[in-house]
Protein backbone atom coordinates (compact mmCIF):
# COMPACT_ATOMS: atom_id res chain seq x y z
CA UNK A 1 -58.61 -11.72 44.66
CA UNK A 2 -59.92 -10.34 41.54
CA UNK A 3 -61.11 -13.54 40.40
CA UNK A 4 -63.15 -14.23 43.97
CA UNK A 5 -64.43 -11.24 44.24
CA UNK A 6 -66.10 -11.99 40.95
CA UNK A 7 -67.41 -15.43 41.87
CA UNK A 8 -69.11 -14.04 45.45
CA UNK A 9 -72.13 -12.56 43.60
CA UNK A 10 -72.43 -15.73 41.27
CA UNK A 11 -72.75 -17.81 44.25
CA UNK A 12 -75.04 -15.71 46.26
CA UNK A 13 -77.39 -15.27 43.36
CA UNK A 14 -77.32 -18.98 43.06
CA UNK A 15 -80.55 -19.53 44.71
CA UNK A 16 -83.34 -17.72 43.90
CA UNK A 17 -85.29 -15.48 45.63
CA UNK A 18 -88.61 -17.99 47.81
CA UNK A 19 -92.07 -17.22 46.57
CA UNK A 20 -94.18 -16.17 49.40
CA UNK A 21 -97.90 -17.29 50.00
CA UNK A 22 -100.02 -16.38 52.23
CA UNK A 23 -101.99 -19.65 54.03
CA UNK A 24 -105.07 -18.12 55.58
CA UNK A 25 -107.22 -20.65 58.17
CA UNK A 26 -109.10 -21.09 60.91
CA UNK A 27 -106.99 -23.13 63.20
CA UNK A 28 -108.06 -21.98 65.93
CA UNK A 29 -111.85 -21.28 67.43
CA UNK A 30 -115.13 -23.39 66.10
CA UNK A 31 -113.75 -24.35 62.95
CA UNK A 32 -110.72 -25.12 64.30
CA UNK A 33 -110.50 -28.95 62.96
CA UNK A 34 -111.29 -28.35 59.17
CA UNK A 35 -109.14 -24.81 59.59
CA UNK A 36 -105.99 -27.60 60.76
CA UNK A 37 -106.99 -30.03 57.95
CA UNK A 38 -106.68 -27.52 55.32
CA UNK A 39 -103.55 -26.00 56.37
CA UNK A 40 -102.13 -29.26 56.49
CA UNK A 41 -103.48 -30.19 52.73
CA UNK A 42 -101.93 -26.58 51.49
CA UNK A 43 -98.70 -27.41 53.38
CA UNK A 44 -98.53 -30.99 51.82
CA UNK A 45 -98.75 -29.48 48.74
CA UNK A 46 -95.88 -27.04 48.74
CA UNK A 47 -93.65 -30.35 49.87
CA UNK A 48 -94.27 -31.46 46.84
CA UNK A 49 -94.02 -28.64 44.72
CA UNK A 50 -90.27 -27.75 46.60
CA UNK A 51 -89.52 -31.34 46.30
CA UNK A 52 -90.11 -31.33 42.53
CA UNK A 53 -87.44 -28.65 41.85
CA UNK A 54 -89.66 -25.80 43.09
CA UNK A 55 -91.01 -23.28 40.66
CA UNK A 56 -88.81 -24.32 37.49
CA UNK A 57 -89.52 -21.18 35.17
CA UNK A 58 -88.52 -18.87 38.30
CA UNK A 59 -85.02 -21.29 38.32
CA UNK A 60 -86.32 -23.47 40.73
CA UNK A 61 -87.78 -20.88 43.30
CA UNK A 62 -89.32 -22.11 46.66
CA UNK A 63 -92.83 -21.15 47.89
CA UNK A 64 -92.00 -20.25 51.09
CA UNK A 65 -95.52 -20.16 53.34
CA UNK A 66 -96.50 -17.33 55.18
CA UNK A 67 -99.29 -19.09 57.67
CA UNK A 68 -102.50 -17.03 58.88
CA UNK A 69 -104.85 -17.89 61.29
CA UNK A 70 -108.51 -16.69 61.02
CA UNK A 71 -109.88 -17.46 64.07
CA UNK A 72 -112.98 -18.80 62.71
CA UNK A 73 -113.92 -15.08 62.14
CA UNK A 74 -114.51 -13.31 58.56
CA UNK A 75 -113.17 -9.93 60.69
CA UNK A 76 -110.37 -12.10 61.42
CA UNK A 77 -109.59 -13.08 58.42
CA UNK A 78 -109.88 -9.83 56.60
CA UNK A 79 -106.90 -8.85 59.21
CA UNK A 80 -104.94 -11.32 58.38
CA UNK A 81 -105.06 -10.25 54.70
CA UNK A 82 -103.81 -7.01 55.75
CA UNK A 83 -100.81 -8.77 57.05
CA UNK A 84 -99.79 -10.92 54.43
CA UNK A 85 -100.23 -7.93 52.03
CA UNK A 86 -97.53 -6.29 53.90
CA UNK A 87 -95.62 -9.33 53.94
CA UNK A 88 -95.22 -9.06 50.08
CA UNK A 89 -97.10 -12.19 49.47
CA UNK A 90 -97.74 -13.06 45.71
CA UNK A 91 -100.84 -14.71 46.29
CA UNK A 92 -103.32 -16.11 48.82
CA UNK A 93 -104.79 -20.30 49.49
CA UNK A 94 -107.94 -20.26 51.70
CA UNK A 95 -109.76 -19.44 53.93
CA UNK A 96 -112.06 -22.64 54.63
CA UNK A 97 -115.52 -21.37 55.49
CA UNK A 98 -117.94 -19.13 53.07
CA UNK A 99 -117.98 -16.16 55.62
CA UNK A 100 -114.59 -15.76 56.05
CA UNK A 101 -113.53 -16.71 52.47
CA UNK A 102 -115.94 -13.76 51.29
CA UNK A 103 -114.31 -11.31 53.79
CA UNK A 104 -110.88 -12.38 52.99
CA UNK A 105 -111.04 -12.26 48.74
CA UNK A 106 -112.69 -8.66 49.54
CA UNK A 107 -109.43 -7.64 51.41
CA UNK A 108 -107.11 -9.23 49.11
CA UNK A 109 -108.82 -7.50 45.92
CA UNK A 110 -108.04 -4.46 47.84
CA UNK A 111 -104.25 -4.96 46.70
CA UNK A 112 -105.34 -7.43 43.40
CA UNK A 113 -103.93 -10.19 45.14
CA UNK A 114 -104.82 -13.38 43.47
CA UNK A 115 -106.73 -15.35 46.28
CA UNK A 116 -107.27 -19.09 45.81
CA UNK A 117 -110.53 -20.23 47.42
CA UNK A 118 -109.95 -24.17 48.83
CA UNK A 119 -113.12 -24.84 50.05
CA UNK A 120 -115.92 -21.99 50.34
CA UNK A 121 -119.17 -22.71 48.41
CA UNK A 122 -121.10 -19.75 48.54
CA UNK A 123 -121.72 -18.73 45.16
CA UNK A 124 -121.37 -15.01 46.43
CA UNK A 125 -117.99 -15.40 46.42
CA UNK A 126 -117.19 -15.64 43.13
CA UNK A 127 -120.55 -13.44 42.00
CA UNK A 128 -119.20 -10.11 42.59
CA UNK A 129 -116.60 -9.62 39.78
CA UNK A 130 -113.76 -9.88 41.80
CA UNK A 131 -110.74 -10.54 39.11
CA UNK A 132 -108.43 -11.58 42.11
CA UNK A 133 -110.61 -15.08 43.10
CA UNK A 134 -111.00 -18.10 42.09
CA UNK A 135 -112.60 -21.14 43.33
CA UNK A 136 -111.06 -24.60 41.83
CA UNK A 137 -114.10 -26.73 43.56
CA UNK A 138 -118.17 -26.20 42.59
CA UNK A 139 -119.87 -24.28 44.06
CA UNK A 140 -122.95 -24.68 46.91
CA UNK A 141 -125.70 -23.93 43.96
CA UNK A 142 -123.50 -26.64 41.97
CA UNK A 143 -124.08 -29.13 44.20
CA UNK A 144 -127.61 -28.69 45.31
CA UNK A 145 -128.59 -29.28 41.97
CA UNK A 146 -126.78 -32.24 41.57
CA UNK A 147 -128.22 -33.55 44.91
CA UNK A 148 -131.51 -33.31 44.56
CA UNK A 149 -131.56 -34.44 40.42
CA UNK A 150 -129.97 -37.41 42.09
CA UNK A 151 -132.24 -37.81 45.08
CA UNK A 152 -134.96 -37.89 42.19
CA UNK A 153 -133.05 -40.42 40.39
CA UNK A 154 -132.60 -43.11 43.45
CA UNK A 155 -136.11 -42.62 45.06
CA UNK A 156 -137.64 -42.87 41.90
CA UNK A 157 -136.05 -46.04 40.85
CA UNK A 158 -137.34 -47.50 44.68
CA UNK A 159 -140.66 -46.76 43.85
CA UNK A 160 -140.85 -42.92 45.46
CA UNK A 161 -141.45 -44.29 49.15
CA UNK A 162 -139.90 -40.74 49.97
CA UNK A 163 -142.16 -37.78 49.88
CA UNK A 164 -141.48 -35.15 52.50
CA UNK A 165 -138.03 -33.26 53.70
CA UNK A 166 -136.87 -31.49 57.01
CA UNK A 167 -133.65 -29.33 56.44
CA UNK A 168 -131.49 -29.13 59.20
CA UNK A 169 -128.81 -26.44 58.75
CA UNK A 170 -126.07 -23.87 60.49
CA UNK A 171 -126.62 -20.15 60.57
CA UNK A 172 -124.01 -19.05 58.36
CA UNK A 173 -123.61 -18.09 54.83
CA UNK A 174 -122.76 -21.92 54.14
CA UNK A 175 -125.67 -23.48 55.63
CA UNK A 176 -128.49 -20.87 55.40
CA UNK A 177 -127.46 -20.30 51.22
CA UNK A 178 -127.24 -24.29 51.14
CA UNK A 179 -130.86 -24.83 52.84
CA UNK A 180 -132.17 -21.87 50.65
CA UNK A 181 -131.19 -23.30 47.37
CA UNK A 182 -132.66 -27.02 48.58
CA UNK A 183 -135.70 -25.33 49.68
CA UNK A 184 -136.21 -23.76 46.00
CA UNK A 185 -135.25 -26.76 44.24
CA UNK A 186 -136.93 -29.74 46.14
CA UNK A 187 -140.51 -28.69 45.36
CA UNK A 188 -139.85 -29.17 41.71
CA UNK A 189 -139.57 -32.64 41.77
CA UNK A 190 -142.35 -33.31 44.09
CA UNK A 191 -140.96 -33.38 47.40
CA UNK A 192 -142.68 -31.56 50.08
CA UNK A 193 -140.26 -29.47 52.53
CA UNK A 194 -141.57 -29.75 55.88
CA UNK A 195 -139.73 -27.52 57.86
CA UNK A 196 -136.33 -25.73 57.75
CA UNK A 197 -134.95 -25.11 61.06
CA UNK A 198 -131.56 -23.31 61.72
CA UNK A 199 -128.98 -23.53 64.44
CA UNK A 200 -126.28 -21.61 65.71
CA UNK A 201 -122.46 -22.14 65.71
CA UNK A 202 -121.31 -23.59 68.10
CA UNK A 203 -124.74 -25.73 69.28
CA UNK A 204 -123.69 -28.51 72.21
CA UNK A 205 -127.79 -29.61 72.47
CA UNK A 206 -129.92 -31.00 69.57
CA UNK A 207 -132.39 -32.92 71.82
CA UNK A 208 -135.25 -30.31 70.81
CA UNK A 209 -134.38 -30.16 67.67
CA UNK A 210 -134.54 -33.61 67.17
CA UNK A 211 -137.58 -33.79 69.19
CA UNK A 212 -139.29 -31.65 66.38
CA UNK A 213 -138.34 -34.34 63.89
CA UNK A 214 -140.25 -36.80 65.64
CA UNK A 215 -143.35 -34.52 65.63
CA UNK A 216 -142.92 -33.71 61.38
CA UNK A 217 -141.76 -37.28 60.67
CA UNK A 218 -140.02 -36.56 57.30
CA UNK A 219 -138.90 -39.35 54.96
CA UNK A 220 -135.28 -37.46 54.46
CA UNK A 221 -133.22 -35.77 56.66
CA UNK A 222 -130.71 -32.96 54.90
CA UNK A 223 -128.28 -31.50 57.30
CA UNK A 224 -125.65 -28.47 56.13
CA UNK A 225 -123.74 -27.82 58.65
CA UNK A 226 -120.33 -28.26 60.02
CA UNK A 227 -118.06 -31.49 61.81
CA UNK A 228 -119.19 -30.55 64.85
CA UNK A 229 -122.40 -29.56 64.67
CA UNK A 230 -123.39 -32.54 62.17
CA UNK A 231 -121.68 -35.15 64.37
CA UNK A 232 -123.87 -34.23 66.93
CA UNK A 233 -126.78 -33.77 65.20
CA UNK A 234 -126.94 -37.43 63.98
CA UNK A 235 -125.77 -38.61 67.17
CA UNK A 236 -128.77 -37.28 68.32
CA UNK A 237 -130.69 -38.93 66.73
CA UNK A 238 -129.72 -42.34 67.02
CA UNK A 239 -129.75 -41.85 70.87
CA UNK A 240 -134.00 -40.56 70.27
CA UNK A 241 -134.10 -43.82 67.91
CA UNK A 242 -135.23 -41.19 65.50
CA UNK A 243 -134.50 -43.18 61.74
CA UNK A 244 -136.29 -41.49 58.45
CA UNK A 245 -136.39 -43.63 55.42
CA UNK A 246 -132.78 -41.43 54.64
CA UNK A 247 -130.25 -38.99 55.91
CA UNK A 248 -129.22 -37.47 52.73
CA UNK A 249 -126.58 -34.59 52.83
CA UNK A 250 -125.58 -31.67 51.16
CA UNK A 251 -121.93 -30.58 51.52
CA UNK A 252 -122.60 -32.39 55.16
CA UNK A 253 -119.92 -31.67 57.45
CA UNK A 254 -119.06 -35.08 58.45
CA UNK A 255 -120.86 -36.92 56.36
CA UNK A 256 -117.86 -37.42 54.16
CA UNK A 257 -115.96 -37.90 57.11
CA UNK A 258 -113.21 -41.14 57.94
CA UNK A 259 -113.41 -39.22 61.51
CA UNK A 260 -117.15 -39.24 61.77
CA UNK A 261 -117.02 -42.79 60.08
CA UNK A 262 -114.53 -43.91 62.34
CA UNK A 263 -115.71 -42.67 65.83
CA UNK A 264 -119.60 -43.31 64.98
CA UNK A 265 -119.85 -46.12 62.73
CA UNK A 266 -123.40 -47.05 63.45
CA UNK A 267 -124.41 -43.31 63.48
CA UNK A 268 -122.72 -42.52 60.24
CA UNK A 269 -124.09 -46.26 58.68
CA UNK A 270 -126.22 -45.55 55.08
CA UNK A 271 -125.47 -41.56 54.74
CA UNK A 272 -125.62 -40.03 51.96
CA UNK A 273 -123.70 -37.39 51.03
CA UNK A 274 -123.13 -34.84 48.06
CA UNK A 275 -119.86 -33.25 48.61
CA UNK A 276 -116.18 -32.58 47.68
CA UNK A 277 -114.42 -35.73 46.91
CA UNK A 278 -111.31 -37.23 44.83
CA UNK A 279 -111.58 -39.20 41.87
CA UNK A 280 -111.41 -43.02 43.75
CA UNK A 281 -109.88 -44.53 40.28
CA UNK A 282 -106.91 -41.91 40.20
CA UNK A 283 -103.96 -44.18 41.72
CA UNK A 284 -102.24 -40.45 43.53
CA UNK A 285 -105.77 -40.53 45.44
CA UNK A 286 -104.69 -43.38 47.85
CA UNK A 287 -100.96 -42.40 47.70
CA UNK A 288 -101.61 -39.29 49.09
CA UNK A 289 -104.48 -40.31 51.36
CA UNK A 290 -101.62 -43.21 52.86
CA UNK A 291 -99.17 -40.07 53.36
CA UNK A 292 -102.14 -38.42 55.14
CA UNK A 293 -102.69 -41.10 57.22
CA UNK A 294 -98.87 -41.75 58.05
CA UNK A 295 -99.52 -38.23 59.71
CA UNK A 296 -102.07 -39.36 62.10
CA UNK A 297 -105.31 -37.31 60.30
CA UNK A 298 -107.60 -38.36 58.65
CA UNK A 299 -108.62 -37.83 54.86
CA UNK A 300 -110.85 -35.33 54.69
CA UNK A 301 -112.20 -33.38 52.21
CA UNK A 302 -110.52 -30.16 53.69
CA UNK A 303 -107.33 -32.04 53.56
CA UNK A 304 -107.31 -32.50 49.34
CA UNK A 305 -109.14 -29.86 48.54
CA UNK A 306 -106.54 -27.18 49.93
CA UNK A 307 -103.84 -29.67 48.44
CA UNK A 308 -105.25 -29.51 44.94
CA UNK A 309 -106.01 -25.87 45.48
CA UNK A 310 -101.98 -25.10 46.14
CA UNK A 311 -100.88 -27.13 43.16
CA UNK A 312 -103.13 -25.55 41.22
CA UNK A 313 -101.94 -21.80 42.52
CA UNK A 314 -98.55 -23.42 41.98
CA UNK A 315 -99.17 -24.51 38.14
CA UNK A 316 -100.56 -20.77 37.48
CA UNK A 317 -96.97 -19.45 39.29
CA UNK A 318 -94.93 -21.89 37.48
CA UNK A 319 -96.92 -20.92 33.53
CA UNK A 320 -96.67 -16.87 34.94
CA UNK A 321 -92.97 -17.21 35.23
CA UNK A 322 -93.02 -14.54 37.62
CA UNK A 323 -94.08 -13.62 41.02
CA UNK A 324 -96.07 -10.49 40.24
CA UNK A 325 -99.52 -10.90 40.92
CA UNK A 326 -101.41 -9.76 37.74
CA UNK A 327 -99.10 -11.74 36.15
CA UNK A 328 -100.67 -14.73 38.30
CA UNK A 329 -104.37 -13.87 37.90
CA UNK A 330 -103.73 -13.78 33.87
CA UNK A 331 -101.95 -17.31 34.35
CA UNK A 332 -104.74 -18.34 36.52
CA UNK A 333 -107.55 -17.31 34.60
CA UNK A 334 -106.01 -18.89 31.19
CA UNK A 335 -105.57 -22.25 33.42
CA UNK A 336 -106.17 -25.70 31.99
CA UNK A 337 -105.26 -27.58 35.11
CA UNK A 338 -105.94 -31.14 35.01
CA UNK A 339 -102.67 -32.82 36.73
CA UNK A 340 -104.93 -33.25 40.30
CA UNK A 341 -106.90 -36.21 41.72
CA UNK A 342 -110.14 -34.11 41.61
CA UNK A 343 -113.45 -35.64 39.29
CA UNK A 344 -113.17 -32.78 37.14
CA UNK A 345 -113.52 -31.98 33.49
CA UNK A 346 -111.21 -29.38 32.01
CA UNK A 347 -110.09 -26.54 34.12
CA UNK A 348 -111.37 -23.55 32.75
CA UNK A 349 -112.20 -20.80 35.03
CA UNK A 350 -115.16 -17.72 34.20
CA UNK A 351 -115.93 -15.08 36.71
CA UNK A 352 -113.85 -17.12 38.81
CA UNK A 353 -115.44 -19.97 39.09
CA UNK A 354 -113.92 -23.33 37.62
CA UNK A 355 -116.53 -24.85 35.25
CA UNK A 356 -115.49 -28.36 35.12
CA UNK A 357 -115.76 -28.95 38.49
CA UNK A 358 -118.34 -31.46 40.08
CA UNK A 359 -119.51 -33.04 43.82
CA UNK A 360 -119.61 -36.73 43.72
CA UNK A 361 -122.23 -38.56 45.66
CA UNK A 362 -120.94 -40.88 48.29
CA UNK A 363 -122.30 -43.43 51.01
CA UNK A 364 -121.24 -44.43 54.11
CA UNK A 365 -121.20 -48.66 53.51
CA UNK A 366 -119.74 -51.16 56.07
CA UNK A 367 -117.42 -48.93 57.85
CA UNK A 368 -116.08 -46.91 54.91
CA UNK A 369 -117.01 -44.23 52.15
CA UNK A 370 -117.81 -45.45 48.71
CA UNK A 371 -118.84 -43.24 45.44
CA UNK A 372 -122.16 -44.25 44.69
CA UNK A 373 -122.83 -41.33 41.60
CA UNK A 374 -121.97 -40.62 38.92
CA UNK A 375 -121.48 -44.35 37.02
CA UNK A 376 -118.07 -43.29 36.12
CA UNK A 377 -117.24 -43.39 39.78
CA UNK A 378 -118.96 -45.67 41.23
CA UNK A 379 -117.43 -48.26 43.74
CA UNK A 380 -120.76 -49.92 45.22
CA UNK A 381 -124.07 -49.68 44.44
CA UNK A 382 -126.10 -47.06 46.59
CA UNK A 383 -128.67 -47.98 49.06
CA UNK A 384 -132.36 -46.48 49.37
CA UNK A 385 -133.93 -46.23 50.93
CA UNK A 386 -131.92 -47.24 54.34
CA UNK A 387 -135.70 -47.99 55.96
CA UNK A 388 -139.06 -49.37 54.91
C-alpha cells in the first residue's frame, strides 16, 4: 500500500502541465475568410509542434489552444484579450487585420502578455514601444518601398511606357497607411499619382469606381485592399474592358491568391503583386502547401504566415523553458529564428519588429503564382508591361 501510494503522484505528474495560447481571429464577419485561413495556419502549426514531442525543455509540454474570435472588429478583439488573460494564457498569435491587431497588442500589454502579430502591417503597431509585440513579417512601409524601387526597376528596363498611377484602396488602417506611403513614395521616381480614391468595407459595387478609371486612364492600377473587396474590384474591371498597361499590387488582397487565381483566371492573368510569400526553393514550402491542400483550402498567405508565426512563438517557449510570460518576451526578443519557409535573413527583432524580414514580388503567369523578384527567387521571368 505504502509502495502505491508512493507511485500515484509519480504517475499523475507524468505529464506535464499544457501551455495555453490564446488564437485571436476574425472568423467570423467581413474578414471572415483570411480570419479562417489564419486560424487554420496557427492550428497547423501547434500539430506539429505536439507532434514533435511538444515543448521539450518544459518535458514535453503541449500548447493547448485557447481559440478567439474577433469578429472582424478591433473592439472585438480587445474583448477577447480580456478573456484569454483570464484564461491564464502565456501568450497571444494574431489577430489578422492592422485595426484589430493594434487594439488587441494594446490589451494584451495591459497584462505584458507577449502577443505575436501573424499578419498586420501597419507600422503603428510595432511604433509605440510596446515590449509585449512582435511582428515576424515586414511591415506595410517595408513593402511599399520595395514595390515601388521595383516598379522603377521593371518599367525602366521596358523603356518607361508607364507614367501615371490611380490607387485604389480600403478605408482602414491597412489600406489608407498602404495608399499613404505609395502616394509619398511614387513621385520620387517620376510617376505621377492621379488620383487616390478610398472605399469602404464591405463594398458589393465598383462600377463607379471603375468608371472613374476610365475617365483618369492611368498606366498602373495599385489596389490595397482585402479578398473581397479586391476580387471584385478587378472583376470589375474586366467586365468595363477597363486594361491599364499594369495592375500592380501592394499587399493586394487576392492578388497572391490560388482562390482568386483559381476562380478568376483571366481576371487575375499578369498581376503583380508585392506581398507575404514563402521561400519557393525551401522543399517544407510545398510539403506543407500539399497538407494545406489535402484540407480543401487553399494556400494563402494568411495560411503560412500564422503557421510560421506559431512556430516561431513556439521556438521562443521552447529557448524560455518556462511558461511565464516575461520570460517569453526576453526569449522572443533574443530570437534568431531561421527554421521557417519564410525569405528571410536572420531573425532579429528591434522595437518589435523582425529586421530580416522581406515581401517577395510575385506574378500571376498561366494559371499559377510565380516569384518574379528578387533574383534569388525567381521562378519566371516577370512581364511588363501586360499592354502596349
Amino acid at each position: 500500500a505504502a509502495a502505491s501510494a508512493l507511485a500515484f503522484p509519480l504517475v499523475g505528474g507524468a505529464q506535464p502541465k499544457p501551455v495555453k495560447i490564446g488564437v485571436i481571429h476574425p472568423v467570423t464577419g467581413a474578414l471572415a475568410y483570411s480570419g479562417q485561413q489564419c486560424r487554420e495556419g496557427v492550428m497547423m502549426a501547434i500539430e506539429d509542434v505536439n507532434k514533435m514531442g511538444g515543448i521539450k525543455s518544459l518535458g514535453g509540454a503541449k500548447i493547448e489552444a485557447l481559440l478567439g474570435d474577433a469578429q472582424s472588429t478591433p473592439q472585438a478583439g480587445a474583448a477577447e484579450v480580456e478573456k484569454m488573460n483570464e484564461a491564464g494564457v502565456s501568450a497571444i498569435v494574431g489577430a489578422f487585420a492592422s485595426a484589430i491587431c493594434l487594439a488587441t497588442t494594446q490589451a494584451a500589454a495591459k497584462y505584458n502578455l507577449p502577443h505575436v502579430v501573424d499578419v498586420g502591417v501597419a507600422d503603428q503597431i510595432v511604433e509605440r514601444g510596446l515590449k509585449n509585440t512582435f511582428r515576424f513579417g515586414p511591415g506595410y512601409k517595408k513593402c511599399a518601398e520595395v514595390a515601388v524601387a521595383n516598379l522603377h526597376v521593371l518599367n525602366t528596363s521596358a523603356g518607361k511606357p508607364a507614367r501615371t498611377v490611380m490607387i485604389i484602396h480600403e478605408e482602414s488602417l491597412f489600406g489608407t497607411g498602404t495608399a499613404n506611403l505609395l502616394a509619398r513614395e511614387l513621385p520620387g521616381y517620376g510617376y505621377e499619382v492621379k488620383e487616390i480614391v478610398k472605399h469602404a468595407n464591405p463594398t458589393r459595387d465598383f462600377n463607379n469606381i471603375v468608371l472613374r478609371m476610365k475617365q483618369v486612364n492611368p498606366d498602373i492600377v495599385i489596389p490595397a485592399n482585402y479578398y473581397n473587396e479586391y476580387a471584385l474590384l478587378v472583376r470589375t474591371m474586366q467586365q468595363q474592358k477597363v486594361t491599364p498597361k499594369a495592375i500592380y499590387s501592394v499587399l493586394g488582397g487576392a492578388a497572391s491568391s490560388y482562390k482568386f487565381v483559381k476562380e478568376f483566371p483571366d481576371a487575375a492573368n499578369g498581376i503583380i503583386d508585392c506581398n507575404h510569400w514563402f521561400n519557393p526553393r525551401d522543399k517544407r514550402s510545398l510539403e506543407l502547401k500539399k497538407r494545406v491542400e489535402a484540407k480543401g483550402l487553399f494556400f494563402s498567405y494568411e495560411v503560412f504566415m500564422a503557421y510560421t508565426a506559431m512556430r516561431l512563438l513556439g521556438d521562443a517557449i521552447e529557448r524560455a523553458k518556462s511558461t511565464d510570460r516575461a520570460a517569453i518576451i526576453d526569449a522572443l526578443n533574443k530570437s534568431t529564428f531561421s527554421d521557417h519557409i519564410m525569405p528571410y535573413g536572420t531573425t532579429q527583432f528591434v522595437n518589435g519588429q523582425n529586421m530580416g524580414a522581406q515581401p517577395l514580388m510575385t506574378q500571376v503567369v498561366k494559371g499559377d503564382i510565380k516569384v518574379i523578384v528578387p533574383r534569388d527567387y525567381r521562378e519566371v521571368e516577370p512581364v511588363f508591361p501586360l499592354k502596349g
